[in-house]
PDB file of N, CA and C in Angstrom:
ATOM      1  N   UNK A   1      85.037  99.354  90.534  1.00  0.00           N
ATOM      2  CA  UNK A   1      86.089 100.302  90.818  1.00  0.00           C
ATOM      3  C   UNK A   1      85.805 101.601  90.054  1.00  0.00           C
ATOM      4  N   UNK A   2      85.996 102.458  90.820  1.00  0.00           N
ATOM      5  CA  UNK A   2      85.710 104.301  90.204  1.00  0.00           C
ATOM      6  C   UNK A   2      86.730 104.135  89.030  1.00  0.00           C
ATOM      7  N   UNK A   3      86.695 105.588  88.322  1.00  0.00           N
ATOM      8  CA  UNK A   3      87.527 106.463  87.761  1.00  0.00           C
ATOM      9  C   UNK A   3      88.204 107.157  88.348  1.00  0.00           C
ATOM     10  N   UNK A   4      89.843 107.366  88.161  1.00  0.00           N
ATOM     11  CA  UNK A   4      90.730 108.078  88.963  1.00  0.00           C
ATOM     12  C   UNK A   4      90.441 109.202  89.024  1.00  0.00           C
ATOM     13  N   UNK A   5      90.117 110.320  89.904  1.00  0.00           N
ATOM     14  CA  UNK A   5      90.181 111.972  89.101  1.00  0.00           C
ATOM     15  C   UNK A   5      91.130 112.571  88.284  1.00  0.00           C
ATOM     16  N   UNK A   6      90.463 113.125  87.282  1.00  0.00           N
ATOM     17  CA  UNK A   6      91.402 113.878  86.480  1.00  0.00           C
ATOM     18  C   UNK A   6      92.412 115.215  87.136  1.00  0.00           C
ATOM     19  N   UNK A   7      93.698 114.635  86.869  1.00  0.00           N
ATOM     20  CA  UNK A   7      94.751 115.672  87.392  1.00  0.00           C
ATOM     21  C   UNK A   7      94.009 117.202  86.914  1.00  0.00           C
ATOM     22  N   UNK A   8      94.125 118.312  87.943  1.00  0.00           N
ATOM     23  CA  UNK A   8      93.659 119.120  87.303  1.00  0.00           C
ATOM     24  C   UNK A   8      94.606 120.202  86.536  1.00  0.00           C
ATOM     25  N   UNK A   9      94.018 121.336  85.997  1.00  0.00           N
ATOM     26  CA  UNK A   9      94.894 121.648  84.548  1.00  0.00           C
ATOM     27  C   UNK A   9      95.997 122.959  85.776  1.00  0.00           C
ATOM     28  N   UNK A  10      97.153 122.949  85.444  1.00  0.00           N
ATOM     29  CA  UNK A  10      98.268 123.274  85.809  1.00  0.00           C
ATOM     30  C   UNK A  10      97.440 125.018  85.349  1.00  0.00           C
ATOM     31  N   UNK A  11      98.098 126.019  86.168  1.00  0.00           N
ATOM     32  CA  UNK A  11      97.626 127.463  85.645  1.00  0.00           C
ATOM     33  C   UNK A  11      98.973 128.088  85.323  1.00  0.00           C
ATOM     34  N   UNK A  12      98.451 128.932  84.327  1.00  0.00           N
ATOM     35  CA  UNK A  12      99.856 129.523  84.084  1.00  0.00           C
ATOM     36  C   UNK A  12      99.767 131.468  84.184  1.00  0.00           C
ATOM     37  N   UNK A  13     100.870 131.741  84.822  1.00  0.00           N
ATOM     38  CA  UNK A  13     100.633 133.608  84.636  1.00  0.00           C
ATOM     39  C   UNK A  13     100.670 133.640  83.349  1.00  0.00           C
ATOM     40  N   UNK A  14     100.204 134.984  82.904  1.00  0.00           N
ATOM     41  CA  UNK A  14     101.158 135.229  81.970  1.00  0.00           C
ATOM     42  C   UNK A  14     102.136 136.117  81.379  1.00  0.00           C
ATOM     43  N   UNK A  15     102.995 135.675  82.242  1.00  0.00           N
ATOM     44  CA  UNK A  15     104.578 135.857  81.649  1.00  0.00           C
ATOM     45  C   UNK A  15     105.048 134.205  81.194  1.00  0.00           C
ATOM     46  N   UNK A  16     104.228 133.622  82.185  1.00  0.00           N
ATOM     47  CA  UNK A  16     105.004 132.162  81.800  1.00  0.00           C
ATOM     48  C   UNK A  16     104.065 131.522  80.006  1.00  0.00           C
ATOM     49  N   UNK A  17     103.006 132.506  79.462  1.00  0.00           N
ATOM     50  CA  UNK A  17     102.304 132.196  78.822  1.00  0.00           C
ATOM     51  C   UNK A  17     102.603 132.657  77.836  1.00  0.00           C
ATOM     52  N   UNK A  18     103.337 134.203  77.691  1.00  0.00           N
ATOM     53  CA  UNK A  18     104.003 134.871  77.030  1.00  0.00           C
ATOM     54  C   UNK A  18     105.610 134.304  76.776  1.00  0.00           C
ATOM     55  N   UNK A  19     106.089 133.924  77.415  1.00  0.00           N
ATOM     56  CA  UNK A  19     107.392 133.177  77.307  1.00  0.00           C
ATOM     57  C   UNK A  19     107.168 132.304  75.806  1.00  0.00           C
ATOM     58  N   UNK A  20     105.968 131.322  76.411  1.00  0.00           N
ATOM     59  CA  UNK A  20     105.696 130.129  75.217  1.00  0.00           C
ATOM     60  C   UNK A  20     105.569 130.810  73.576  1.00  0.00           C
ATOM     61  N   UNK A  21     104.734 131.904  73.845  1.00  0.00           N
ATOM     62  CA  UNK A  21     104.450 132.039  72.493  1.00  0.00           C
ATOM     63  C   UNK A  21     105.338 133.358  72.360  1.00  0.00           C
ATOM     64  N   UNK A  22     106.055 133.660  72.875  1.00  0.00           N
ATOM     65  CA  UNK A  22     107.696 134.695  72.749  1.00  0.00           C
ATOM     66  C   UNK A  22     106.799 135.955  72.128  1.00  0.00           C
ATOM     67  N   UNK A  23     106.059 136.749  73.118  1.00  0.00           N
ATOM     68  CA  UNK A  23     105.130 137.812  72.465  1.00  0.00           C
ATOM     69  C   UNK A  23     105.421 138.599  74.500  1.00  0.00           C
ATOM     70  N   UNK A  24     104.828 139.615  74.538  1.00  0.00           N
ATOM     71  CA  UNK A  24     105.151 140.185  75.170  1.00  0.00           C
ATOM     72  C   UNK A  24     103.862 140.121  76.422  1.00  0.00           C
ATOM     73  N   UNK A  25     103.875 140.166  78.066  1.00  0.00           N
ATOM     74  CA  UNK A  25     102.962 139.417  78.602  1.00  0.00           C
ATOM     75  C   UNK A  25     101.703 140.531  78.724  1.00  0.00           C
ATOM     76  N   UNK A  26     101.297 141.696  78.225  1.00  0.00           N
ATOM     77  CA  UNK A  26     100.758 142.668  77.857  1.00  0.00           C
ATOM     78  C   UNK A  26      99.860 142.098  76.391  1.00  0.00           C
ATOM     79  N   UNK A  27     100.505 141.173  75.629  1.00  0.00           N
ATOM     80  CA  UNK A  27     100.077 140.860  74.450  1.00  0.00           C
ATOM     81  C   UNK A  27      99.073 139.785  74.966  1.00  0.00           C
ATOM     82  N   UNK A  28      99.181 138.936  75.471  1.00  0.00           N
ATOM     83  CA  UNK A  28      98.738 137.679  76.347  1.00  0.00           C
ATOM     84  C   UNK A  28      97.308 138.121  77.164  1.00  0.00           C
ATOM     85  N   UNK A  29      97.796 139.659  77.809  1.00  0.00           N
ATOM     86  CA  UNK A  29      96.423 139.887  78.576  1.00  0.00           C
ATOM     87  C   UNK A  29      94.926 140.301  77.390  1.00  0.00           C
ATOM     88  N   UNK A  30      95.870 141.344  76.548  1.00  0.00           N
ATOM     89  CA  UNK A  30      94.742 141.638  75.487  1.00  0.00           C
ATOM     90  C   UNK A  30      93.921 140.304  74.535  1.00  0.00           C
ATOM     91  N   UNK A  31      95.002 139.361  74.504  1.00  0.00           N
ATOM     92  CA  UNK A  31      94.163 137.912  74.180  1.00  0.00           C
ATOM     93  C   UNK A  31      92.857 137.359  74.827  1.00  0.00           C
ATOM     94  N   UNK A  32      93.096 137.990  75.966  1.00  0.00           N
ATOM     95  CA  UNK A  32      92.163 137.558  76.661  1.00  0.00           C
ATOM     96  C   UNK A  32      91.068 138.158  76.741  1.00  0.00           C
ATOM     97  N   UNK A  33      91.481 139.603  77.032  1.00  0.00           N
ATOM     98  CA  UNK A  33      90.470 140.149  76.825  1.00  0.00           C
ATOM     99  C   UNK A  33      89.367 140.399  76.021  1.00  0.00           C
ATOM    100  N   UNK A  34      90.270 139.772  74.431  1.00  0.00           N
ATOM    101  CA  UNK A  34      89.185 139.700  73.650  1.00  0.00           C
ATOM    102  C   UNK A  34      88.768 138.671  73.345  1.00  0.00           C
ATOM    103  N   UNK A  35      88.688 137.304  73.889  1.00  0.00           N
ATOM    104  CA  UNK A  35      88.381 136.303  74.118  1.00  0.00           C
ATOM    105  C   UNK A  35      89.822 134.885  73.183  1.00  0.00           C
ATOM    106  N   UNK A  36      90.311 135.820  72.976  1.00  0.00           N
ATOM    107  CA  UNK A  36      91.096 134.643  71.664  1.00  0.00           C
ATOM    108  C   UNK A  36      91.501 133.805  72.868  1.00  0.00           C
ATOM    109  N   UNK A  37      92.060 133.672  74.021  1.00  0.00           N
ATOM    110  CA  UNK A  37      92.239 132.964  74.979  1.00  0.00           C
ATOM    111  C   UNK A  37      91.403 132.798  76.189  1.00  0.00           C
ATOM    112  N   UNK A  38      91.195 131.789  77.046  1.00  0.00           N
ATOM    113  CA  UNK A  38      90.555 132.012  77.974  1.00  0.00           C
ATOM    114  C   UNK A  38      91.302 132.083  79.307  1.00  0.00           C
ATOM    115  N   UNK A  39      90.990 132.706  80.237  1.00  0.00           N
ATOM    116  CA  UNK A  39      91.490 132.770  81.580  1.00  0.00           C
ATOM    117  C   UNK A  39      90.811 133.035  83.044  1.00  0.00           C
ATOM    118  N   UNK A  40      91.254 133.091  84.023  1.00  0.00           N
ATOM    119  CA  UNK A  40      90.760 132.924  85.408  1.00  0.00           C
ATOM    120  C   UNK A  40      91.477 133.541  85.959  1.00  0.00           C
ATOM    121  N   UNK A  41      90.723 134.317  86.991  1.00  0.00           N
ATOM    122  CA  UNK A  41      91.027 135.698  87.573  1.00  0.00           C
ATOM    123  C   UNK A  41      90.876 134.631  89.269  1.00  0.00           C
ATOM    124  N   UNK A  42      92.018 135.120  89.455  1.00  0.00           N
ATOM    125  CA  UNK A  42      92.303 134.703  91.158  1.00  0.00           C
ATOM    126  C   UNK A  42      91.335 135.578  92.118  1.00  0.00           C
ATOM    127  N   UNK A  43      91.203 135.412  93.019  1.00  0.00           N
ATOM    128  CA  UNK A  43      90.858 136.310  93.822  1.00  0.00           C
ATOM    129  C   UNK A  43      91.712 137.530  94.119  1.00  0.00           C
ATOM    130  N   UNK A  44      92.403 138.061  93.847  1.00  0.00           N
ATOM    131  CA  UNK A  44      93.344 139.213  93.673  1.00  0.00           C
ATOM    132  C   UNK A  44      93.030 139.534  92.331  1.00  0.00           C
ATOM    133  N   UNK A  45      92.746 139.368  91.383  1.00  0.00           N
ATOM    134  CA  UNK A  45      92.273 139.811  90.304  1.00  0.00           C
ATOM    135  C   UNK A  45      93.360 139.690  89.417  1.00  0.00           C
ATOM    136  N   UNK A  46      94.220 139.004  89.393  1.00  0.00           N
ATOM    137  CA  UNK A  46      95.380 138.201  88.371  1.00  0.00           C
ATOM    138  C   UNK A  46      94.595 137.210  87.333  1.00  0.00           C
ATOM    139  N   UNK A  47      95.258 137.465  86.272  1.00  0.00           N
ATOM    140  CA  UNK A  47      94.698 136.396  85.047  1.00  0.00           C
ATOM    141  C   UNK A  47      95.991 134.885  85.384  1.00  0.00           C
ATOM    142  N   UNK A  48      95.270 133.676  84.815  1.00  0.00           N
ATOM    143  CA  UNK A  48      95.930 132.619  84.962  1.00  0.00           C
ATOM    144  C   UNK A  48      95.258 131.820  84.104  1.00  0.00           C
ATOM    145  N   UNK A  49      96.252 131.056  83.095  1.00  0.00           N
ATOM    146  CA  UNK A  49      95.610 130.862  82.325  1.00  0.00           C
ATOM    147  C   UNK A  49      95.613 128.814  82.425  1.00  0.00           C
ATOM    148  N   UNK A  50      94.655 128.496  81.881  1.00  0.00           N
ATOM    149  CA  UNK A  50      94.563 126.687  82.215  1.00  0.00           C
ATOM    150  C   UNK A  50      95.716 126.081  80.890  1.00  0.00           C
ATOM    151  N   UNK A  51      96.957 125.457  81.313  1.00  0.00           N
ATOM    152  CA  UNK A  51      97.886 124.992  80.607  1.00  0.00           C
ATOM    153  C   UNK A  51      97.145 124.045  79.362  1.00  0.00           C
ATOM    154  N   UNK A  52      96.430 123.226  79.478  1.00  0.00           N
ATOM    155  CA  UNK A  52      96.005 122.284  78.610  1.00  0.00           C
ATOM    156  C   UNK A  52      95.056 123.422  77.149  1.00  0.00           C
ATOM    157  N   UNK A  53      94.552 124.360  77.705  1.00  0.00           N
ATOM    158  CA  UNK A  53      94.127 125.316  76.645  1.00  0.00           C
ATOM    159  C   UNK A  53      95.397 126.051  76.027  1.00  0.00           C
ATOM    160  N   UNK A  54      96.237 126.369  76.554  1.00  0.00           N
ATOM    161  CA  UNK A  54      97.285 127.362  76.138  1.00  0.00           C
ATOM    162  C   UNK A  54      98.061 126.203  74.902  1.00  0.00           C
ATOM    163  N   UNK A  55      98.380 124.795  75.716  1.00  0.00           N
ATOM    164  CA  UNK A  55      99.133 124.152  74.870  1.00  0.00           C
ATOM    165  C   UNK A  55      98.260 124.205  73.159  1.00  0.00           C
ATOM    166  N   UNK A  56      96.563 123.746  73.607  1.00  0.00           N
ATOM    167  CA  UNK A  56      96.053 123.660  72.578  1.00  0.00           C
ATOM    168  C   UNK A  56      96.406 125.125  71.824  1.00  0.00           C
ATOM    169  N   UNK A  57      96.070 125.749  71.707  1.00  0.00           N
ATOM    170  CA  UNK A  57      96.338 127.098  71.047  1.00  0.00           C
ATOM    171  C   UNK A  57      97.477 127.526  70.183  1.00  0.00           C
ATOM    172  N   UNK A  58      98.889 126.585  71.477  1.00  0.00           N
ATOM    173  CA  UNK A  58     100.272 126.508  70.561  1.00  0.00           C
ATOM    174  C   UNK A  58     100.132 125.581  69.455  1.00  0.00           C
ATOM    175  N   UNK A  59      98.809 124.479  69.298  1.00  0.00           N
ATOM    176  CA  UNK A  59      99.559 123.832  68.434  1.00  0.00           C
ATOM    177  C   UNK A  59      98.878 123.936  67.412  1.00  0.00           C
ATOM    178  N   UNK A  60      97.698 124.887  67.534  1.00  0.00           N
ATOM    179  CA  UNK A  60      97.356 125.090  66.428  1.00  0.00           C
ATOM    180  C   UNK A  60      98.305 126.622  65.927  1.00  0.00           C
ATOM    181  N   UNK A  61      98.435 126.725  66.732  1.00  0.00           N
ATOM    182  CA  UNK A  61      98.876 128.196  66.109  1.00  0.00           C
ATOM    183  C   UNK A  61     100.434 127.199  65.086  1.00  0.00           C
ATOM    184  N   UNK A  62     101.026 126.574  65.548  1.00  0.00           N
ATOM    185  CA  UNK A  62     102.321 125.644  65.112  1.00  0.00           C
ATOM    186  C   UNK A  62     101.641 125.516  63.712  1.00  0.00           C
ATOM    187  N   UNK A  63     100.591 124.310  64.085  1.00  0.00           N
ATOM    188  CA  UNK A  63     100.331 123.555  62.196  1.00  0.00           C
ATOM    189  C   UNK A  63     100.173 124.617  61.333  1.00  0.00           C
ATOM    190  N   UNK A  64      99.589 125.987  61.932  1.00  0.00           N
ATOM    191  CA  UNK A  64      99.193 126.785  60.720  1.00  0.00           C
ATOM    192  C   UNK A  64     100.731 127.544  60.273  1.00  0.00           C
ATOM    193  N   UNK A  65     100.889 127.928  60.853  1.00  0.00           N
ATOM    194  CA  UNK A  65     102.845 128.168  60.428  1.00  0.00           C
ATOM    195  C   UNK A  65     103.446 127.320  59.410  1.00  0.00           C
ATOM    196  N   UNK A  66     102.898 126.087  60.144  1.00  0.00           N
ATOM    197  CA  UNK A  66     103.630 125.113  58.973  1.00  0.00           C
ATOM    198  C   UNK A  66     102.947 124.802  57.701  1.00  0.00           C
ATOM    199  N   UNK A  67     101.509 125.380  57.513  1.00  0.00           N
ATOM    200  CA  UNK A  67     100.849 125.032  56.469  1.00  0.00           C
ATOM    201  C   UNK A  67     101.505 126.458  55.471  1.00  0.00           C
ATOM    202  N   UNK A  68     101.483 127.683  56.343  1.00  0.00           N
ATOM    203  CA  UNK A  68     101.501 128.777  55.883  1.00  0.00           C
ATOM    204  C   UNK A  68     103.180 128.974  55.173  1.00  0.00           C
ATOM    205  N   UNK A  69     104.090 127.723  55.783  1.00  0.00           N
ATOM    206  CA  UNK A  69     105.369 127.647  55.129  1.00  0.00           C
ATOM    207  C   UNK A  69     105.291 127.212  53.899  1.00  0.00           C
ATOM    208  N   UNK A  70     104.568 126.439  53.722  1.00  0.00           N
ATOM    209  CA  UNK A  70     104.137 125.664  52.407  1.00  0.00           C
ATOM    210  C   UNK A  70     103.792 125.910  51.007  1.00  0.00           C
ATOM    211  N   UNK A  71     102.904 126.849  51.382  1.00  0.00           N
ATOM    212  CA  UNK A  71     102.460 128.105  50.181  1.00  0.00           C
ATOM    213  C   UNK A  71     103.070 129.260  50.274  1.00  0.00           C
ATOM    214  N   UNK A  72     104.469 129.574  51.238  1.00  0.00           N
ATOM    215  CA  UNK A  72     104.789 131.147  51.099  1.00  0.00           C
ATOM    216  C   UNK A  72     105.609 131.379  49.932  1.00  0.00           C
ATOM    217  N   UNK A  73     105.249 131.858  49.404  1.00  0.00           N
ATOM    218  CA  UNK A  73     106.663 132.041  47.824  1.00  0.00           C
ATOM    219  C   UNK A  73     107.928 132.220  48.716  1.00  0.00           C
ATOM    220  N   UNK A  74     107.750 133.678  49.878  1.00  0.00           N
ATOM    221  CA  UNK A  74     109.264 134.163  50.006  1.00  0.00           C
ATOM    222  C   UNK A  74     110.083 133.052  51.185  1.00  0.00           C
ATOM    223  N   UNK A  75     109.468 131.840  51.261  1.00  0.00           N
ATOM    224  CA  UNK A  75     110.012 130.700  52.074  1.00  0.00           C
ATOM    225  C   UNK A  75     110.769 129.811  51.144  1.00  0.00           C
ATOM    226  N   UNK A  76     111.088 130.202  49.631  1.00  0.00           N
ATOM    227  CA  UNK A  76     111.136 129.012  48.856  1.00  0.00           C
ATOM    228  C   UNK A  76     112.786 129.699  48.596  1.00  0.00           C
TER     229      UNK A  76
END
């Protein structure tokens, strides 16, 4: 018996990408542009970005927040 195919990764605009990380969807494109994110250009030339990368990104961007709570003096 095969392997099922892997569901493939959900795309996201971004406004819906900008929503997540509450930054503005102008902020989201320049991410890209400079590679901090990756994305895919439709044939219309729209960015869309692959959900399973974006999540990764939130959660690192999360742990470091929370590491960075840890050592902030003005958090105490």
């Amino acid at each position: 018996m095969g392997v099922p195919p892997e569901k493939p990764d959900r795309l996201l605009t971004p406004g819906e990408v900008a929503a997540l990380f509450r930054v503005d969807p102008k902020t989201v494109t320049r991410w890209a542009a400079s590679g901090r994110i990756g994305s895919i250009r439709t044939p219309g030339g729209h960015r869309r970005f692959r959900e399973s990368e974006v999540n990764a990104l939130l959660t690192e961007r999360s742990s470091i927040r929370g590491e960075n709570a840890d050592h902030d003096p003005a958090a105490a």
